[in-house]
Structure formats: structure tokens, C-alpha cells
Protein backbone atom coordinates (compact mmCIF):
# COMPACT_ATOMS: atom_id res chain seq x y z
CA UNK A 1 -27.76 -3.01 4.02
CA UNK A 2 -26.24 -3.02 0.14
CA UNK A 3 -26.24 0.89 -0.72
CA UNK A 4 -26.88 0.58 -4.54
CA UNK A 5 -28.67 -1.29 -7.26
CA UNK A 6 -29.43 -5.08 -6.65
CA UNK A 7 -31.52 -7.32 -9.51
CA UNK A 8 -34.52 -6.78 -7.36
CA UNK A 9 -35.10 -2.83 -7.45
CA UNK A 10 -37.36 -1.93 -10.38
CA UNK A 11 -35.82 0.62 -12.65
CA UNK A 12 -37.85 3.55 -11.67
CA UNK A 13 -36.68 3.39 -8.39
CA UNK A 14 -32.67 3.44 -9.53
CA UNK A 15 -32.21 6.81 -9.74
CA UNK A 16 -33.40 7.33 -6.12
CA UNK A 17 -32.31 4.06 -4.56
CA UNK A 18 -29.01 4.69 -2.30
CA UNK A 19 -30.82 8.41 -1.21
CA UNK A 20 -33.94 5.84 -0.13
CA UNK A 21 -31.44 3.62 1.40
CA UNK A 22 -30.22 6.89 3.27
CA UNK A 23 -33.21 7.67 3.85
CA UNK A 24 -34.01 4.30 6.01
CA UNK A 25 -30.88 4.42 7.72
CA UNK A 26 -31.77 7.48 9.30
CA UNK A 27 -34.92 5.95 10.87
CA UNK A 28 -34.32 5.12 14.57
CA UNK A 29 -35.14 1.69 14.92
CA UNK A 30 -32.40 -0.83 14.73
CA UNK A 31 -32.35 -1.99 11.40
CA UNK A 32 -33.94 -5.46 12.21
CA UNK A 33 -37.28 -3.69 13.23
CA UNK A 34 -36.75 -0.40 10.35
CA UNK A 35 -39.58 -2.33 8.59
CA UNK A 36 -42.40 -0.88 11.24
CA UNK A 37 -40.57 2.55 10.36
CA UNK A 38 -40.81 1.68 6.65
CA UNK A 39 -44.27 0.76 6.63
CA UNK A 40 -45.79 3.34 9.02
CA UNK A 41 -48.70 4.90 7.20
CA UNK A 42 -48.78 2.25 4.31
CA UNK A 43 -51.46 3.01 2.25
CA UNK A 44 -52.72 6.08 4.39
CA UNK A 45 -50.04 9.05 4.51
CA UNK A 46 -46.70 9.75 3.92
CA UNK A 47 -43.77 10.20 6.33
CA UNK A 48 -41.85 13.19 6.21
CA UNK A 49 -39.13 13.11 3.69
CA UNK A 50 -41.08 10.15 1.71
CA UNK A 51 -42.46 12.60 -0.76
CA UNK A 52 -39.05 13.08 -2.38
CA UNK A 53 -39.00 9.81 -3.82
CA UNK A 54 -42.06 9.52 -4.82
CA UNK A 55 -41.96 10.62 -8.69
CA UNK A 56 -43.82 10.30 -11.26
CA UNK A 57 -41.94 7.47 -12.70
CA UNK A 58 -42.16 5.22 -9.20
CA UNK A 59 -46.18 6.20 -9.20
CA UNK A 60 -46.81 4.65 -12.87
CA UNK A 61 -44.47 1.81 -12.21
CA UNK A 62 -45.43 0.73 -9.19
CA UNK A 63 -49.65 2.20 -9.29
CA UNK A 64 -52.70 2.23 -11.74
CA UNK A 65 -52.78 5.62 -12.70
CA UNK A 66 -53.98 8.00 -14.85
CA UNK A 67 -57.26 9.13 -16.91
CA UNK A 68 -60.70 6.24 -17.24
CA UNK A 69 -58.93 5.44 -20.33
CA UNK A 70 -55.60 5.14 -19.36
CA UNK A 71 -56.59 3.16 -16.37
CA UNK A 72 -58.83 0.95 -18.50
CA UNK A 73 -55.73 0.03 -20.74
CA UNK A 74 -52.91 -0.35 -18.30
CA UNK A 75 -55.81 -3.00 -16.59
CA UNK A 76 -56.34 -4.56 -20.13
CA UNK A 77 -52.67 -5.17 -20.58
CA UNK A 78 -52.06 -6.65 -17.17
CA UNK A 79 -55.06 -8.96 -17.42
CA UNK A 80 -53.68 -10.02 -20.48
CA UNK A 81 -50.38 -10.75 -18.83
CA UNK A 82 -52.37 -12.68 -15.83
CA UNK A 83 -53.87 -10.28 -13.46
CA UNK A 84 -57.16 -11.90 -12.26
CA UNK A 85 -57.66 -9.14 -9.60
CA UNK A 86 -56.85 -5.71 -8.11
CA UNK A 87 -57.44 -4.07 -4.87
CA UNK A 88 -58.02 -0.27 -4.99
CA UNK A 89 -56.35 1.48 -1.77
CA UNK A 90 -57.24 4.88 -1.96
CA UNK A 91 -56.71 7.10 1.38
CA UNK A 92 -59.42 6.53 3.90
CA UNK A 93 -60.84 10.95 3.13
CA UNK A 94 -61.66 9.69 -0.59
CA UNK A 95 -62.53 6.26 -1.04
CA UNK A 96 -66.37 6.42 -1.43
CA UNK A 97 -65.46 8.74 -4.41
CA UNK A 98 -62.55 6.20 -5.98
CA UNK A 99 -64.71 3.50 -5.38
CA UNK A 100 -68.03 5.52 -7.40
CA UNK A 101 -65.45 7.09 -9.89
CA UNK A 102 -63.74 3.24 -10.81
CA UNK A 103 -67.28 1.81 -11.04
CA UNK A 104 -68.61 4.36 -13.09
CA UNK A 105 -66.16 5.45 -15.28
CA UNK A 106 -63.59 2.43 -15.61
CA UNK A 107 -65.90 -0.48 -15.06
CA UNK A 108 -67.78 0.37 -18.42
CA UNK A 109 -64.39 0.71 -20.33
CA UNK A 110 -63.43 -2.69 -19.33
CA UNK A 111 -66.69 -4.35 -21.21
């Protein structure tokens, strides 16, 4: 595993890359399965020590964040760039209320 940054990682994540890379190592899989370890609660929770590197640089780089607005515009740009679609992942506690607050207060922004 290359400690450091390759062409691939996305410059939010830079700053934080070779502690992340630590970070993995430390898992106790054998590297060649660390991917299970990586992805254990994708999407649904965080694994102890994750929160660290999640900043709020790495959320707006990598997520669709923010206010209605905000979301509306960050949509309009990508859509302009390409993006036919999305898929909203919000944890499992809150996604009727995501779901309501997209359709009612993004949705109409994006008219």
C-alpha cells in the first residue's frame, strides 16, 4: 500500500491521506480482504476512528450538501456537467424525512 498522494486521491482528502492509510493498516484483516473492514457500515454508521477524517472539506467534495438552495445549485451545476441521476442515501433513522425534505424543498428549486 503507497503511503502518500497518488493522481487518484481527490484533493480534499490530501491532507488526511497517509493518517487514512494508517488508519486501514491498523484494521485486522489481511490487506487483500481490508476492503470488508473499509466498507463496514457504508452508508449506515461510522467506525470508530472514521470520524476524524471526515471534514468538512471531504463532506462537500465528495456529498450534496448544504441548504435547499445550495443543494439545488451544486445539482444544477452537475447536471450541467452530465449528471442524469442521483441516489439519496441518508441513514436508515431519517430517510422518510430526507426523502419529504428533498421533494419538498429541493424538487421545486430545480423547476
Amino acid at each position: 500500500m503507497i503511503i502518500g498522494r497518488d493522481r487518484r486521491t481527490r484533493r480534499f482528502f490530501t491532507l488526511d491521506w497517509g493518517r487514512y492509510l494508517e488508519h486501514v493498516a491498523s484494521f485486522s484483516l489481511p490487506e487483500e480482504k481490508r476492503f470488508r473492514q473499509v466498507h463496514d457500515g457504508h452508508c449506515t454508521y461510522m467506525q470508530p476512528g472514521e470520524e476524524a477524517f471526515v471534514t468538512p472539506e471531504a463532506i462537500h467534495g465528495t456529498c450534496v450538501a448544504g441548504t435547499p438552495e445550495e443543494i439545488a445549485h451544486q445539482l444544477t451545476q452537475m447536471e450541467r456537467n452530465g449528471l442524469t441521476g442521483i441516489s439519496l442515501l441518508p441513514p436508515a433513522e431519517s430517510q422518510r424525512k430526507v426523502f419529504r425534505d428533498f421533494a419538498e424543498m429541493v424538487m421545486p428549486l430545480m423547476r
